[in-house]
Every structure is written in C-alpha cells, then in structure tokens.
Protein backbone atom coordinates (compact mmCIF):
# COMPACT_ATOMS: atom_id res chain seq x y z
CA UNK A 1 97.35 108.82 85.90
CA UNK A 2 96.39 105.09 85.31
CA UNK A 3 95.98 103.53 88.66
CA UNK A 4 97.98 100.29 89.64
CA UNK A 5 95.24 97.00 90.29
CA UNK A 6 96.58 98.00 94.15
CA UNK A 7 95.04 101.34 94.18
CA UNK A 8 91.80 100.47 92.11
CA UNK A 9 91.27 97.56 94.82
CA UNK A 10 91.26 99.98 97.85
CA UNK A 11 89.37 102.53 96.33
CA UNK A 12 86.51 100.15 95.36
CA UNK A 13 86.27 99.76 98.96
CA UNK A 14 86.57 103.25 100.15
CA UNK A 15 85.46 105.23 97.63
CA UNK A 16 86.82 108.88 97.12
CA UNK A 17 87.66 108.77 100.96
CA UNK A 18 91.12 109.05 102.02
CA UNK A 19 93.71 106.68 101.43
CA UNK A 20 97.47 107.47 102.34
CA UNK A 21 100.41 106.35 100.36
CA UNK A 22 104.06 105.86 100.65
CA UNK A 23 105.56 107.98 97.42
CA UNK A 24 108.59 109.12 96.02
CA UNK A 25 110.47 111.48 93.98
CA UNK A 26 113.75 112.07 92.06
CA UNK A 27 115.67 115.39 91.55
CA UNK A 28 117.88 113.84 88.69
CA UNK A 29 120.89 115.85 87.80
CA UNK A 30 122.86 114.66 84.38
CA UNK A 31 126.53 114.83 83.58
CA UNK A 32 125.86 118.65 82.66
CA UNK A 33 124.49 119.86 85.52
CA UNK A 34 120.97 119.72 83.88
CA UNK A 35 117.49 118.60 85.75
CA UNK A 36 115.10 116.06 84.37
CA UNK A 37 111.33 117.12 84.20
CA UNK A 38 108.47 115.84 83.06
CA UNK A 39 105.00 117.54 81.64
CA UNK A 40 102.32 115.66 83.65
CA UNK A 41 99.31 114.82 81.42
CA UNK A 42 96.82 115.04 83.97
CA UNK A 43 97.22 118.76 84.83
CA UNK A 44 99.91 119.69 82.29
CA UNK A 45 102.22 121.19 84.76
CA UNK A 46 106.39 120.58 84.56
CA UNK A 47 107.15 118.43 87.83
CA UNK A 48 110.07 116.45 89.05
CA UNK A 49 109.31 112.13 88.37
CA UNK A 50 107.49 110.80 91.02
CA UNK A 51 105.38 107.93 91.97
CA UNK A 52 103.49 105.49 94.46
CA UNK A 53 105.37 102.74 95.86
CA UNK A 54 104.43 99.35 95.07
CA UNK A 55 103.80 97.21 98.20
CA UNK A 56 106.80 95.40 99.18
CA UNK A 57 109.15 97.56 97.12
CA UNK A 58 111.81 99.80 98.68
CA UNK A 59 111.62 103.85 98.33
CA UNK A 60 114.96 103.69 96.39
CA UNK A 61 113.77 100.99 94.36
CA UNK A 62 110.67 102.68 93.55
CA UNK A 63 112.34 106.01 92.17
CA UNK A 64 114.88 104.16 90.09
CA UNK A 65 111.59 101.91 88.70
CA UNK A 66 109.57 104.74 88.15
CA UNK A 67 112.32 107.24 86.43
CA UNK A 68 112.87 104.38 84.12
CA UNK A 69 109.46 103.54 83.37
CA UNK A 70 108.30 107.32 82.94
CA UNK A 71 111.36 108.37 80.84
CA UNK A 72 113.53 105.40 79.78
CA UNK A 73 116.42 107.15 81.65
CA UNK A 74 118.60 104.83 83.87
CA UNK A 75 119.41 106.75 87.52
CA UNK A 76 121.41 106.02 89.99
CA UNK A 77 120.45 107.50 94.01
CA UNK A 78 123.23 109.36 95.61
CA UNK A 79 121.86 110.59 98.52
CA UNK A 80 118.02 110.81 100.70
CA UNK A 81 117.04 114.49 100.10
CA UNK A 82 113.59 114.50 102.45
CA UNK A 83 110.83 113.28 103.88
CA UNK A 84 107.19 115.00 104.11
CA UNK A 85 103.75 114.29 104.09
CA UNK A 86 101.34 116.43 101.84
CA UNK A 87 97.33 116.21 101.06
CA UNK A 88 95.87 116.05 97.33
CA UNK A 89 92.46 115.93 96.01
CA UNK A 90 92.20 114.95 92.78
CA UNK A 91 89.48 116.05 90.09
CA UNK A 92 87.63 113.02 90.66
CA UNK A 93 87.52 113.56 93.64
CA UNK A 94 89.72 111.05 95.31
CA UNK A 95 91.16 112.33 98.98
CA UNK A 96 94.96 110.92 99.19
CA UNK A 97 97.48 111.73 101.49
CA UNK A 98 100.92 111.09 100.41
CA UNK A 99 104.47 110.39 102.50
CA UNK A 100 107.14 111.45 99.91
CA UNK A 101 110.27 110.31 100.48
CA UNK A 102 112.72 112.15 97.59
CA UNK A 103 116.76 111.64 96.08
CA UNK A 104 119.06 113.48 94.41
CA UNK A 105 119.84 111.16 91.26
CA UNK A 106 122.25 110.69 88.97
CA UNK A 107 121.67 109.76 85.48
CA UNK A 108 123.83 106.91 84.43
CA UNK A 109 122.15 105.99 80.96
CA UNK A 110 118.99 105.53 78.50
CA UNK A 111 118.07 108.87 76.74
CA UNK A 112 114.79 111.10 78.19
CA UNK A 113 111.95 110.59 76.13
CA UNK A 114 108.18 110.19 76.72
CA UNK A 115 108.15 106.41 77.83
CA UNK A 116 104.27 106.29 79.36
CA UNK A 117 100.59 107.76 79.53
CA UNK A 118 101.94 109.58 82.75
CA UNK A 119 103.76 112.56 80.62
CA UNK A 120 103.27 114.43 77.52
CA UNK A 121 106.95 115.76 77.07
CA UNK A 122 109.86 114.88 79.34
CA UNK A 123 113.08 117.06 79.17
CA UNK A 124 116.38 118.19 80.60
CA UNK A 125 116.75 121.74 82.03
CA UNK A 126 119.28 124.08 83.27
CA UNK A 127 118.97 124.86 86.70
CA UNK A 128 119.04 128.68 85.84
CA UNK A 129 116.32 127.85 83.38
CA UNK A 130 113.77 126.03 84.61
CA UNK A 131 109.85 126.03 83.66
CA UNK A 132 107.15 127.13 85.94
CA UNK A 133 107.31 124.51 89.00
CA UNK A 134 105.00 124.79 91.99
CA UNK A 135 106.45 125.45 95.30
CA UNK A 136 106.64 122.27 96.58
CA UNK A 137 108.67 121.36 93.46
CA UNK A 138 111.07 123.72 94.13
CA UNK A 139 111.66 122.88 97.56
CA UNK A 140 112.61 119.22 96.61
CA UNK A 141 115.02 120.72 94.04
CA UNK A 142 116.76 123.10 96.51
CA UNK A 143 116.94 120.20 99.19
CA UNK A 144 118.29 117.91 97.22
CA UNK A 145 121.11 120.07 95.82
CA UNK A 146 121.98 121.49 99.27
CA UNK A 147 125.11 118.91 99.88
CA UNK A 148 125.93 121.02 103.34
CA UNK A 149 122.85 119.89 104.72
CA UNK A 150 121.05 116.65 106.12
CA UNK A 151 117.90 115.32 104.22
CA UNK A 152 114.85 117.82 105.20
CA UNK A 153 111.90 116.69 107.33
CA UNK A 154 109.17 118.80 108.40
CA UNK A 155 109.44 119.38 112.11
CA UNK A 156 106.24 119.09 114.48
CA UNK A 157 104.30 122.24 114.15
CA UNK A 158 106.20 123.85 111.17
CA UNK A 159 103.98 125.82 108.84
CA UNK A 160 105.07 124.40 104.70
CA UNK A 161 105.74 126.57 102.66
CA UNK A 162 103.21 125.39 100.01
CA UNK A 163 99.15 124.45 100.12
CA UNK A 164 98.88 120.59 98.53
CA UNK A 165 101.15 119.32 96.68
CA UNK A 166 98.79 118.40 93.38
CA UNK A 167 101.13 117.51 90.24
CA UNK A 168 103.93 116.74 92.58
C-alpha cells in the first residue's frame, strides 16, 4: 500500500519500530442486500475497505473518503459498528498497531470498480456467498449487521478471537 507523506515522515524517524494509528473500516451493504469487498494487492486476500486516518480528519470522514477513493462508490454511515485495537507486521518489516474504528454503510451511488493501487478487483457479494475472509473480517461483518446490539469493543482482558489482523 503506498504510504501517505504522513506515514513516510514518521517512519524515517523510527524506522520499522512501532507506530500506532487511528484506522477505519466500512461493512457497506447495497440496495440488495449485497457486501462490498475488495482484493488487496499487497497480500491478495478479499477484505472489507479500510484505511488510516488522515490527521485532523474525522473516523466517519475517513471511511466515506477512503470507500470513495478505493472503489469510486459513494457511502453513506448509518451506524458505529466497533472499536478495537489489533497488531500487524508487515513484510517489510514495519511494526504498526492499529485502533479501528468500523460502520455499517450504505451505498448511495458511483458504481464499484478498481479506483487505486490499493486493490486488484473490487466487488459486491451476497452475504451467503462470500470469499475467503480472515477472522477478524468476519467479525466486523457480523457486528455491523447485528442491529439488536450496541457497537462492539473489546473488554479489558478478553481473549480476540483472531491473531493480527494483516489485510484487514
């Protein structure tokens, strides 16, 4: 993933070391019930949009940015799904630790298509249907669809249910 002139700045001072991050995500539903996903081209894996926030910008602001600039589709945020923090180390090394804050989107216009160097396909998928997804994946998905319940936060001490969230 092309780094922002943000990210390239702090790691020229700190190396592969750990940085932490303010992220976000978007499970984005369409008018037929159907989830958008793109095909990361840094590890090829099928993952729900997601992104680093740009300093100064909101978390809601962020996902509807970086849906947009990924896949040219227009969202709109109906609802906070969760909050977590999860560890990656990338291939180059690079330590990061991320806060994800995720939605449940709607789509409200544009037409999914490869818009960026971030994905090699982008797509819509029936829930019933989907590609392989990683665990953490799929817990975003079946938080952000649960309408009965408030958005998820890991609680002090709880074990997650996945190991790293890499290609999140």
């Amino acid at each position: 993933m092309p780094a922002s002139d943000y990210v390239k700045g702090l790691r020229a001072r700190v190396g592969h070391d750990l940085i932490m991050f303010p992220s976000v995500s978007a499970v984005v539903l369409n008018d037929r019930g159907e989830l958008l996903l793109g095909q990361r081209s840094d590890n090829l894996r099928w993952a729900l949009v997601a992104g680093m926030m740009d300093p100064g910008e909101q978390p809601a602001e962020a996902i509807v940015r970086e849906v947009l600039e990924e896949t040219a589709v227009e969202i709109t945020v109906e609802r906070l799904a969760g909050v977590v923090q999860h560890s990656v180390v990338y291939g180059n090394g690079d330590h990061c630790e991320f806060v994800n804050t995720w939605f449940r989107c709607r789509a409200v216009g544009g037409e999914a298509r490869v818009n960026d160097a971030e994905s090699l396909e982008v797509g819509w998928f029936a829930l019933d249907d989907l590609p392989e997804l990683n665990a953490f994946t799929h817990h975003r998905i079946r938080t952000a669809l649960d309408d009965t319940a408030p958005a998820w936060f890991a609680s002090p001490g709880d074990p997650l249910e996945w190991d790293g969230a890499a290609g999140s």
